[in-house]
C-alpha atoms as a PDB file:
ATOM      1  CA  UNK A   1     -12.432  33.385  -8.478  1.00  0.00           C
ATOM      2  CA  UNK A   2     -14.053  36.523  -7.503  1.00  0.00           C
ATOM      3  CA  UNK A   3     -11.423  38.703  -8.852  1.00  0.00           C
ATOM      4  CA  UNK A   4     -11.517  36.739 -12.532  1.00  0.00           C
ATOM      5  CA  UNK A   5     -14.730  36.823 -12.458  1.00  0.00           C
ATOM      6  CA  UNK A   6     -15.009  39.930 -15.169  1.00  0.00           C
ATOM      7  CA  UNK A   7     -13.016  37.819 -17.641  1.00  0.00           C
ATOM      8  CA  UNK A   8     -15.361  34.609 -17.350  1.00  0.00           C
ATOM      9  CA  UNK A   9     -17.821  36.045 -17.604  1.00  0.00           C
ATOM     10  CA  UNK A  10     -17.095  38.167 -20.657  1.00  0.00           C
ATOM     11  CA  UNK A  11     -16.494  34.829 -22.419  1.00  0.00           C
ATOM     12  CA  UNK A  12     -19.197  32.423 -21.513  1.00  0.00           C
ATOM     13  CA  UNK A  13     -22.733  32.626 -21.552  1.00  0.00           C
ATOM     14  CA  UNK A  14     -23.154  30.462 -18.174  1.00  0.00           C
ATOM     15  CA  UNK A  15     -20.809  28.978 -15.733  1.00  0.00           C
ATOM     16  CA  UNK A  16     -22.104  26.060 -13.967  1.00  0.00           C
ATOM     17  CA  UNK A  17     -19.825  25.017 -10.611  1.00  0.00           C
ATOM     18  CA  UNK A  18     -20.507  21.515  -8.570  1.00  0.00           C
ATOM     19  CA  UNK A  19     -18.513  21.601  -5.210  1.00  0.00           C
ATOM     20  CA  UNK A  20     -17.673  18.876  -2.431  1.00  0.00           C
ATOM     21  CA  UNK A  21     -19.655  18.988   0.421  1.00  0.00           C
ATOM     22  CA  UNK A  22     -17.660  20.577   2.803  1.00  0.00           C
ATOM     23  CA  UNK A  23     -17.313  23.850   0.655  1.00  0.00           C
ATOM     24  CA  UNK A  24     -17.545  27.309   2.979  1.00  0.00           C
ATOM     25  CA  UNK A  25     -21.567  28.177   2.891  1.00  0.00           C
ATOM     26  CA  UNK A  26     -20.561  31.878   2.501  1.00  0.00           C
ATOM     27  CA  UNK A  27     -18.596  31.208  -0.857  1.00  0.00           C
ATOM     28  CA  UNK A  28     -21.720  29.531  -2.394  1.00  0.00           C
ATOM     29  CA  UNK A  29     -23.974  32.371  -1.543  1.00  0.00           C
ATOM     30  CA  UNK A  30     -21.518  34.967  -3.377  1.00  0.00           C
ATOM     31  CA  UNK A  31     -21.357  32.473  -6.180  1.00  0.00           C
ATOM     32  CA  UNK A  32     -24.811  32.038  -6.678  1.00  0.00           C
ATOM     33  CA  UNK A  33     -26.666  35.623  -5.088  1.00  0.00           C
ATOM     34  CA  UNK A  34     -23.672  38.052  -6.272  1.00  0.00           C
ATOM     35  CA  UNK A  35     -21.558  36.837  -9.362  1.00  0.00           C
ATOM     36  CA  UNK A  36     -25.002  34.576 -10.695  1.00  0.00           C
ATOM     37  CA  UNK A  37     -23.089  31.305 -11.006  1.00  0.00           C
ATOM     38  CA  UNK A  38     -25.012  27.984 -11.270  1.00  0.00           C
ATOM     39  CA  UNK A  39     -23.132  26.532  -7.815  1.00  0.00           C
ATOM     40  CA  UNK A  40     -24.527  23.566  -6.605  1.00  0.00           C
ATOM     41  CA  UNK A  41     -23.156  21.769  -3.453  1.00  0.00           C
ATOM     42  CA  UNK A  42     -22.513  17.709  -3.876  1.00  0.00           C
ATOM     43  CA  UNK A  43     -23.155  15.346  -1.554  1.00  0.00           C
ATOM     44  CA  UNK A  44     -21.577  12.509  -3.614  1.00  0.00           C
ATOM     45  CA  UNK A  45     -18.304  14.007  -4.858  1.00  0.00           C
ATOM     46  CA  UNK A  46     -18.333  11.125  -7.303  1.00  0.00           C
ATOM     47  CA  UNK A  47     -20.612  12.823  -9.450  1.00  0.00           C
ATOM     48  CA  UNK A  48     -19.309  16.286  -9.702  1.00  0.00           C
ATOM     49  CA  UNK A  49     -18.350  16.348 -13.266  1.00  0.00           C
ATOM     50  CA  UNK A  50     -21.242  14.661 -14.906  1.00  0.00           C
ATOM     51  CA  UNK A  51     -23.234  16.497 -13.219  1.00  0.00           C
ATOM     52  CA  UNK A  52     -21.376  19.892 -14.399  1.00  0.00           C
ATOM     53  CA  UNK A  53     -21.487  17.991 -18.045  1.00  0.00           C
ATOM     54  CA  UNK A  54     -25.449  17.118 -17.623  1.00  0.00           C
ATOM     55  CA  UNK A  55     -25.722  21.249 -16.439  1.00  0.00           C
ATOM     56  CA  UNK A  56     -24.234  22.550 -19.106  1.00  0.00           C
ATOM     57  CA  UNK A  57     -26.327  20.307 -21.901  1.00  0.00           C
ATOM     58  CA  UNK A  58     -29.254  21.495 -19.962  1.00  0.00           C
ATOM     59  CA  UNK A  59     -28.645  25.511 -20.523  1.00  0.00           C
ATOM     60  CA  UNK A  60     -29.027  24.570 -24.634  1.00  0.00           C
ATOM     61  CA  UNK A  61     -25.637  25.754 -24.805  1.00  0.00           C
ATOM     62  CA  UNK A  62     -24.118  25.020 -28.568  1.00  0.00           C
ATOM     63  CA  UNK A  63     -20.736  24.315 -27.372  1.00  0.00           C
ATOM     64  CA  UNK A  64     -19.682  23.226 -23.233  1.00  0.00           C
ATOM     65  CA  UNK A  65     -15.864  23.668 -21.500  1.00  0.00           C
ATOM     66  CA  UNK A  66     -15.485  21.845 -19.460  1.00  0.00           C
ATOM     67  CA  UNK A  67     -12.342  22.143 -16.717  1.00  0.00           C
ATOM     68  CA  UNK A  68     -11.174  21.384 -13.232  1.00  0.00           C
ATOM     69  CA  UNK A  69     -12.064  25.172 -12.115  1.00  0.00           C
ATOM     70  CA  UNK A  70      -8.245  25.271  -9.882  1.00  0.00           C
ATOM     71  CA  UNK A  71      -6.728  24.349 -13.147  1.00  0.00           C
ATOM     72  CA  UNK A  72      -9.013  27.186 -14.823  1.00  0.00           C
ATOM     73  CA  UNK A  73      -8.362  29.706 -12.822  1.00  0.00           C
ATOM     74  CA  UNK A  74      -4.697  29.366 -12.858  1.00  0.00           C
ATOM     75  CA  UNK A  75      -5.234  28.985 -16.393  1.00  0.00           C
ATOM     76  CA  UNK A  76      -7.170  32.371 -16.863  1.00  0.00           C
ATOM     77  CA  UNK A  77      -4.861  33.804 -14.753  1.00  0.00           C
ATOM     78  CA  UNK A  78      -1.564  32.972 -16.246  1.00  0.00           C
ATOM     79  CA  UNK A  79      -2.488  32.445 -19.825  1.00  0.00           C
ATOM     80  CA  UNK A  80      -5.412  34.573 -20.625  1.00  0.00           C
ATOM     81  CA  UNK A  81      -5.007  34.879 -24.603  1.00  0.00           C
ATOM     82  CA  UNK A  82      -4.194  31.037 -25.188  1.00  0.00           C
ATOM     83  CA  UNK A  83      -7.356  30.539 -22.759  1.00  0.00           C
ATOM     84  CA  UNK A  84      -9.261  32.816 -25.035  1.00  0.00           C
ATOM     85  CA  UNK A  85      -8.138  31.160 -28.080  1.00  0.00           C
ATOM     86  CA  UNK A  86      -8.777  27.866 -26.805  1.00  0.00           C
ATOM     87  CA  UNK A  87     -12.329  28.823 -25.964  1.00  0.00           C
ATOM     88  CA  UNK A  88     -12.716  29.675 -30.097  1.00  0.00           C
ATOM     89  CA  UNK A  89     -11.257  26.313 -31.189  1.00  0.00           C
ATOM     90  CA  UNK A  90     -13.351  24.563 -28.846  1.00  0.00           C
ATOM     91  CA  UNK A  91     -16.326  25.649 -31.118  1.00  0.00           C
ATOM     92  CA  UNK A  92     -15.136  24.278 -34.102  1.00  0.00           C
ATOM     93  CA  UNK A  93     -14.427  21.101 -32.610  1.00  0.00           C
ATOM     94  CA  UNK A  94     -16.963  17.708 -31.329  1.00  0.00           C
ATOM     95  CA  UNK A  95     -14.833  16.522 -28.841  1.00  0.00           C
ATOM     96  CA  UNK A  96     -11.313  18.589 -28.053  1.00  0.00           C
ATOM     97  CA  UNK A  97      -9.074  16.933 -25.583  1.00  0.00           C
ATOM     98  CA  UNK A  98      -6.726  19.578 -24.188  1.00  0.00           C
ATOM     99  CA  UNK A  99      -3.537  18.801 -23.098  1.00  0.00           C
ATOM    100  CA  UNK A 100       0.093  19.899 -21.675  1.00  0.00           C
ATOM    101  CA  UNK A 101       2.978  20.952 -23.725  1.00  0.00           C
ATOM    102  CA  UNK A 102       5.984  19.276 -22.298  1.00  0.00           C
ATOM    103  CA  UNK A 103       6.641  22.299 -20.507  1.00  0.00           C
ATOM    104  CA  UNK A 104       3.594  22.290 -18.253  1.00  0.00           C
ATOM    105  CA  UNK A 105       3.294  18.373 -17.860  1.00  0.00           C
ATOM    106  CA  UNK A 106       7.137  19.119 -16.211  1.00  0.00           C
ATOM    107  CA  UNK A 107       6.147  21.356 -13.704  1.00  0.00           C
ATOM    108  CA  UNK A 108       3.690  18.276 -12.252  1.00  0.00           C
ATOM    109  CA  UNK A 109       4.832  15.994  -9.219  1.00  0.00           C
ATOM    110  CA  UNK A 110       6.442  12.785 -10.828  1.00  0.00           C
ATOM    111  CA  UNK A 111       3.636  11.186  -8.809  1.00  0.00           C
ATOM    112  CA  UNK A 112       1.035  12.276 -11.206  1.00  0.00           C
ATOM    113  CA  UNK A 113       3.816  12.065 -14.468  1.00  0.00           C
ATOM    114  CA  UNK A 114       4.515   8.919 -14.242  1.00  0.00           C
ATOM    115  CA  UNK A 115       1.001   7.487 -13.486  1.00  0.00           C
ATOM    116  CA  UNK A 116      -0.763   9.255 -15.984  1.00  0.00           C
ATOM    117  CA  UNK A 117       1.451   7.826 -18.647  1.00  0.00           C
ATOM    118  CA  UNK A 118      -0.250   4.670 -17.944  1.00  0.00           C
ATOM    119  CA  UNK A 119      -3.596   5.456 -19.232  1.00  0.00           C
ATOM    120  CA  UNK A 120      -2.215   8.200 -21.641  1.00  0.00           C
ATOM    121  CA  UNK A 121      -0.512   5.881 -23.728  1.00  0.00           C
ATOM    122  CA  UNK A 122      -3.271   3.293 -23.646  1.00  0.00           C
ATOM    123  CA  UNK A 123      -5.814   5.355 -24.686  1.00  0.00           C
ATOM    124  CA  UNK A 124      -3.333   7.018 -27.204  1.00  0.00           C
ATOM    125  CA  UNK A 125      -3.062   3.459 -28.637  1.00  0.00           C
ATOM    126  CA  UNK A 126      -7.069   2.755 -28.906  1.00  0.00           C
ATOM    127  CA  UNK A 127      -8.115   5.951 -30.353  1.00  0.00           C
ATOM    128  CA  UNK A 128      -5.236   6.452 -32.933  1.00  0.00           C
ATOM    129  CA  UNK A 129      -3.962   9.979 -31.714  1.00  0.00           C
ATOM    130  CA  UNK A 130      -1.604  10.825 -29.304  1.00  0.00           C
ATOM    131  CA  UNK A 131      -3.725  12.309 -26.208  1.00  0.00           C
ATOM    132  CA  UNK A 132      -3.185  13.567 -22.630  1.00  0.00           C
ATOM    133  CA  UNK A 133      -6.284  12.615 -20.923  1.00  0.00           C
ATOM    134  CA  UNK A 134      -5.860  14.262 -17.369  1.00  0.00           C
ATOM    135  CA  UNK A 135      -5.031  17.909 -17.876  1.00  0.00           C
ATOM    136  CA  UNK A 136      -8.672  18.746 -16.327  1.00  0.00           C
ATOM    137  CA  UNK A 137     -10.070  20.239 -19.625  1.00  0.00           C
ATOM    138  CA  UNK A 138     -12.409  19.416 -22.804  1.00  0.00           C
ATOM    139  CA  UNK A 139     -14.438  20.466 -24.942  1.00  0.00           C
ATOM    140  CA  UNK A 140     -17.458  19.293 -26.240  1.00  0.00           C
ATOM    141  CA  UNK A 141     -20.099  20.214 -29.132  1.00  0.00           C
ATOM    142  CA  UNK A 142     -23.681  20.066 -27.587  1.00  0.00           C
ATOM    143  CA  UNK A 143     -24.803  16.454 -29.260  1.00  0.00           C
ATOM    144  CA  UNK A 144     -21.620  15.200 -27.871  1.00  0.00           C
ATOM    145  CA  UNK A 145     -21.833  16.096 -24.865  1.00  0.00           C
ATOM    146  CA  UNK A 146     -25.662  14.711 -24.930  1.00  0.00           C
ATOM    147  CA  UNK A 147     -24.248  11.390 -26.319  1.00  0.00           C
ATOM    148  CA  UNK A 148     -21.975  11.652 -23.142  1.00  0.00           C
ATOM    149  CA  UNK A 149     -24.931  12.184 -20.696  1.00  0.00           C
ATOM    150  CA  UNK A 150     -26.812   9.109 -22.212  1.00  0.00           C
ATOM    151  CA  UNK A 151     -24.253   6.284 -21.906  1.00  0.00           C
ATOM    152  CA  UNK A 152     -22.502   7.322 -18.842  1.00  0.00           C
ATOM    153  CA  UNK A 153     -23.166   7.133 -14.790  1.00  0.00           C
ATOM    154  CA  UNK A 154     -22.033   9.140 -12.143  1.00  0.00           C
ATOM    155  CA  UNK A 155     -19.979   7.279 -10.149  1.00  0.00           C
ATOM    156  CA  UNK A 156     -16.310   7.097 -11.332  1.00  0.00           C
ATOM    157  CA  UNK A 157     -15.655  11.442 -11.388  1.00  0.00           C
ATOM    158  CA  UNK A 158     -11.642  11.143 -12.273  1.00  0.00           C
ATOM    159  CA  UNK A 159     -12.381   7.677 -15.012  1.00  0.00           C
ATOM    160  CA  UNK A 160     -14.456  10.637 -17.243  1.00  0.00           C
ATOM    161  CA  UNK A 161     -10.743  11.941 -18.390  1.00  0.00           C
ATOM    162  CA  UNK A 162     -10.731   8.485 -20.651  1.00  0.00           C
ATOM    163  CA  UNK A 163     -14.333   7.533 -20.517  1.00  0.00           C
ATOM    164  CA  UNK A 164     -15.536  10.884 -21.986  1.00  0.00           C
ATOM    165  CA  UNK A 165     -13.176  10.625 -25.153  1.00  0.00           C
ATOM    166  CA  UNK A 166     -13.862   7.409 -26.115  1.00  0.00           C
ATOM    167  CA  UNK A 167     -17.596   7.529 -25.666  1.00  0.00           C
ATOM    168  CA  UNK A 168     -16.995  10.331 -28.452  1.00  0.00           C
ATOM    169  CA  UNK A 169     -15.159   8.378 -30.428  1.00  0.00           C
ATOM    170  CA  UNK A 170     -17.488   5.125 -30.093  1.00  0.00           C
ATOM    171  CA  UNK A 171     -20.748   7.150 -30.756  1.00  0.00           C
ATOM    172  CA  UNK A 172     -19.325   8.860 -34.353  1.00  0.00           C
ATOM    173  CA  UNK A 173     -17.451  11.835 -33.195  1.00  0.00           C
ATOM    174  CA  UNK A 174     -14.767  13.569 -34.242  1.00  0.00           C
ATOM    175  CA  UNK A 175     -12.264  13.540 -31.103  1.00  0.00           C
ATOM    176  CA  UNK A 176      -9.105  16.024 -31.755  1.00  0.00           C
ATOM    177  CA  UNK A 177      -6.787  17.507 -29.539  1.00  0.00           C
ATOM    178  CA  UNK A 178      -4.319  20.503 -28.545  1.00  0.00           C
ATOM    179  CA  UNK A 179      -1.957  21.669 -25.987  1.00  0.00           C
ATOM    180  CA  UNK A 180      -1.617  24.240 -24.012  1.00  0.00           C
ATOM    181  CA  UNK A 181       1.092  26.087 -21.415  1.00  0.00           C
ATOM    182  CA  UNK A 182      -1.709  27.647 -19.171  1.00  0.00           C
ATOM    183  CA  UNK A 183      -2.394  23.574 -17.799  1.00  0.00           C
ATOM    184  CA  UNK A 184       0.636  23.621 -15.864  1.00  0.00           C
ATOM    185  CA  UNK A 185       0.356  21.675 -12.086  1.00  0.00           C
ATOM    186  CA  UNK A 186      -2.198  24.204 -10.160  1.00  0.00           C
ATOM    187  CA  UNK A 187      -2.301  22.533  -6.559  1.00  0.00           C
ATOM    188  CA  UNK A 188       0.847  24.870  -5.707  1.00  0.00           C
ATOM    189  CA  UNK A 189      -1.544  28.103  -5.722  1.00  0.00           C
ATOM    190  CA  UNK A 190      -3.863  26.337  -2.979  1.00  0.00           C
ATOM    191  CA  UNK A 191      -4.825  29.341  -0.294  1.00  0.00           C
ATOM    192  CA  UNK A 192      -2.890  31.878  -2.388  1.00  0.00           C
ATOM    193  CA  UNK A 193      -3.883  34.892  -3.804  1.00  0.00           C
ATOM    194  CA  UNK A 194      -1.780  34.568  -6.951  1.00  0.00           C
ATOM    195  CA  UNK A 195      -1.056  31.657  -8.810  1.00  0.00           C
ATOM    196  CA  UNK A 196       2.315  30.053  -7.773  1.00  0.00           C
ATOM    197  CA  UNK A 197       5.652  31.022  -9.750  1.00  0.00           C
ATOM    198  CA  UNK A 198       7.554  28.176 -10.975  1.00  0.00           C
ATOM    199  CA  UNK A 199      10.014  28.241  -7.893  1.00  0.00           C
ATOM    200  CA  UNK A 200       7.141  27.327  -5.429  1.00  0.00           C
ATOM    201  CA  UNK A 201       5.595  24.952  -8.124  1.00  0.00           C
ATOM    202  CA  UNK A 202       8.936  23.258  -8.018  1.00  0.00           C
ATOM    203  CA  UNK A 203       9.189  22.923  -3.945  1.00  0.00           C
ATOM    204  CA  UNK A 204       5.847  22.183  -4.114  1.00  0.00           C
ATOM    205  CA  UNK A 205       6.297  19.599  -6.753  1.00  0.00           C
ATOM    206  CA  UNK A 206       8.959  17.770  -4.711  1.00  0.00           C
ATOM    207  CA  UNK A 207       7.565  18.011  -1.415  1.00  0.00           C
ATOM    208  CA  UNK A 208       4.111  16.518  -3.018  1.00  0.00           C
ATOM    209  CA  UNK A 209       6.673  13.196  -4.144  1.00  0.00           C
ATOM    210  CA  UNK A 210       7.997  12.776  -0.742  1.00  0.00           C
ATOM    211  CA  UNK A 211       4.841  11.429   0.758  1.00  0.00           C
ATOM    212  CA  UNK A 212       4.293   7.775  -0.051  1.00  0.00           C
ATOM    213  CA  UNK A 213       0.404   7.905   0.116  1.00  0.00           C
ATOM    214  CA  UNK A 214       0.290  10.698  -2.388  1.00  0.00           C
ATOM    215  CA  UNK A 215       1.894   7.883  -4.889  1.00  0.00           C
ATOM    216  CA  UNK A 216      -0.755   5.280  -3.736  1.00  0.00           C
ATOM    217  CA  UNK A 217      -3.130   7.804  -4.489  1.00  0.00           C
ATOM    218  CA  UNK A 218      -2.499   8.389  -8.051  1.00  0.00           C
ATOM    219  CA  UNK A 219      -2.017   4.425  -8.467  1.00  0.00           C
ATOM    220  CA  UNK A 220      -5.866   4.697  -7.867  1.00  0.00           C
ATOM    221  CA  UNK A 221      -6.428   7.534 -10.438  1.00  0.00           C
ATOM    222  CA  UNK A 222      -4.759   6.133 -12.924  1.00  0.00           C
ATOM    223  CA  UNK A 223      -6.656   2.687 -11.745  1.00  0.00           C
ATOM    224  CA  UNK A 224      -9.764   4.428 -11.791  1.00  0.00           C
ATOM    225  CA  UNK A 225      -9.015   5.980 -15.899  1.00  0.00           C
ATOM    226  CA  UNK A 226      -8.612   2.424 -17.132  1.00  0.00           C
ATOM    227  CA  UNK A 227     -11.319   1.025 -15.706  1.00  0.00           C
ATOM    228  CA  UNK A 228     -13.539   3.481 -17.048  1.00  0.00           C
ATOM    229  CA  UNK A 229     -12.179   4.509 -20.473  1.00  0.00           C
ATOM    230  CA  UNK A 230     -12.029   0.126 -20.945  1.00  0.00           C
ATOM    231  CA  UNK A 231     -15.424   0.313 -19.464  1.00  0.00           C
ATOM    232  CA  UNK A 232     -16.527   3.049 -21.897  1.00  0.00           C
ATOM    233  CA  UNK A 233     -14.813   0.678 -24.851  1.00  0.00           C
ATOM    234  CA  UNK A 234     -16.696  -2.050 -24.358  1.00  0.00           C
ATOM    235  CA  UNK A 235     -20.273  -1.414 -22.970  1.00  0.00           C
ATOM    236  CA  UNK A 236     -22.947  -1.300 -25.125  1.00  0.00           C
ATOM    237  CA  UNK A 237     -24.586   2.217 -25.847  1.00  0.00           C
ATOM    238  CA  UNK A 238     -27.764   3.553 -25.630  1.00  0.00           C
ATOM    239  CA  UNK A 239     -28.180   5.381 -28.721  1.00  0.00           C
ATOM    240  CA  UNK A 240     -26.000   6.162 -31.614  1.00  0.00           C
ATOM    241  CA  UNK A 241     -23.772   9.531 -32.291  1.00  0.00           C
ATOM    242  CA  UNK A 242     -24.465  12.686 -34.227  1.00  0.00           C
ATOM    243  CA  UNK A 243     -21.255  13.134 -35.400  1.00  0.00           C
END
């Protein structure tokens, strides 16, 4: 991150980071004393995201990115103008779901493809729009994001790629949605310098498929999505939207 670090931080006003517990003590110190990052360690992984969401609200910030920060990086990295222009539409926008061209949802372990097609086209179905729900990126205007923070709990992390949306679309906001190239699969550029070409996104791809409990895993995820986004459908909410 450290070397990208000039580019975020040219483009938003605060960057708020919530890591598992186990994360090296040395990289939060840089993040925090030398680059001035909100980092904040988690003891219950489950609630990484709303937490990031409920930090984000809390800086009075007009408009909040959210994204899996492997998948941003990469992102930044490999696709720094789409990024940028991204970043612009997300302003214009109450809820923007961003997605994978075909391109970038192929470079993914069929593992992940063909369980997130389960909740994909489900939610697809409920909120009238084709979506991909699980490319690790949205954005939200502030009193959507708010409306977010007020009828949701941190406990399912990985349901929030369905629950957020349709909590949106339940409380009166507009949800839209784009696709990018720069969400292609990340986990290939794990302890590299440089993000992965697509050669050793490929082996990595197919070595990823080979392991039987990677597929049981994503089973779970894509569990995990339904039961929340369903969840989100049905429960009754706090307070009405804004949008």
């Amino acid at each position: 991150m450290i070397g990208l670090w000039p580019r975020l931080n040219a483009v938003y006003d605060r960057v708020i980071i919530c890591q598992p517990p186990h994360v090296d003590g040395e990289q939060v110190r840089i993040l925090q004393e030398e680059l001035g990052v909100q980092a904040e360690v988690m003891e219950d992984w489950q609630a990484g995201r709303y937490r990031a969401l409920r930090g984000a609200v809390r800086t009075g910030a007009d408009f909040v990115h959210y994204a899996d920060m492997d998948r941003l990086l990469r992102w930044v990295e490999t696709c720094p103008e789409e990024w940028l222009a991204t970043v612009a539409a997300i302003q214009k926008a109450d809820c923007l779901v961003i997605g994978r061209t075909a391109a970038a949802y192929a470079t993914h372990p069929q593992a992940l493809i063909q369980t997130e097609a389960i909740p994909n086209r489900l939610f697809s179905q409920l909120l009238g729009q084709p979506l991909d729900l699980s490319a690790g990126s949205k954005g939200f205007r502030r009193a959507a994001a708010e409306f977010i923070i007020a009828n949701s709990a941190p406990i399912r992390s990985l349901g929030t790629d369905a629950e957020w949306p349709v909590l949106c679309q339940r409380g009166g906001f507009r949800v839209e949605s784009c696709l990018v190239d720069g969400l292609d699969w990340e986990s290939a550029d794990r302890y590299r310098s440089q993000a992965a070409d697509a050669g050793l996104q490929r082996q990595a791809a197919l070595a990823y498929d080979q392991d039987a409990a990677h597929w049981a895993w994503r089973v779970q995820v894509a569990d995990e999505i339904v039961r929340a986004g369903m969840d989100a459908w049905t429960k009754i909410l706090r307070n009405e939207g804004e949008g």
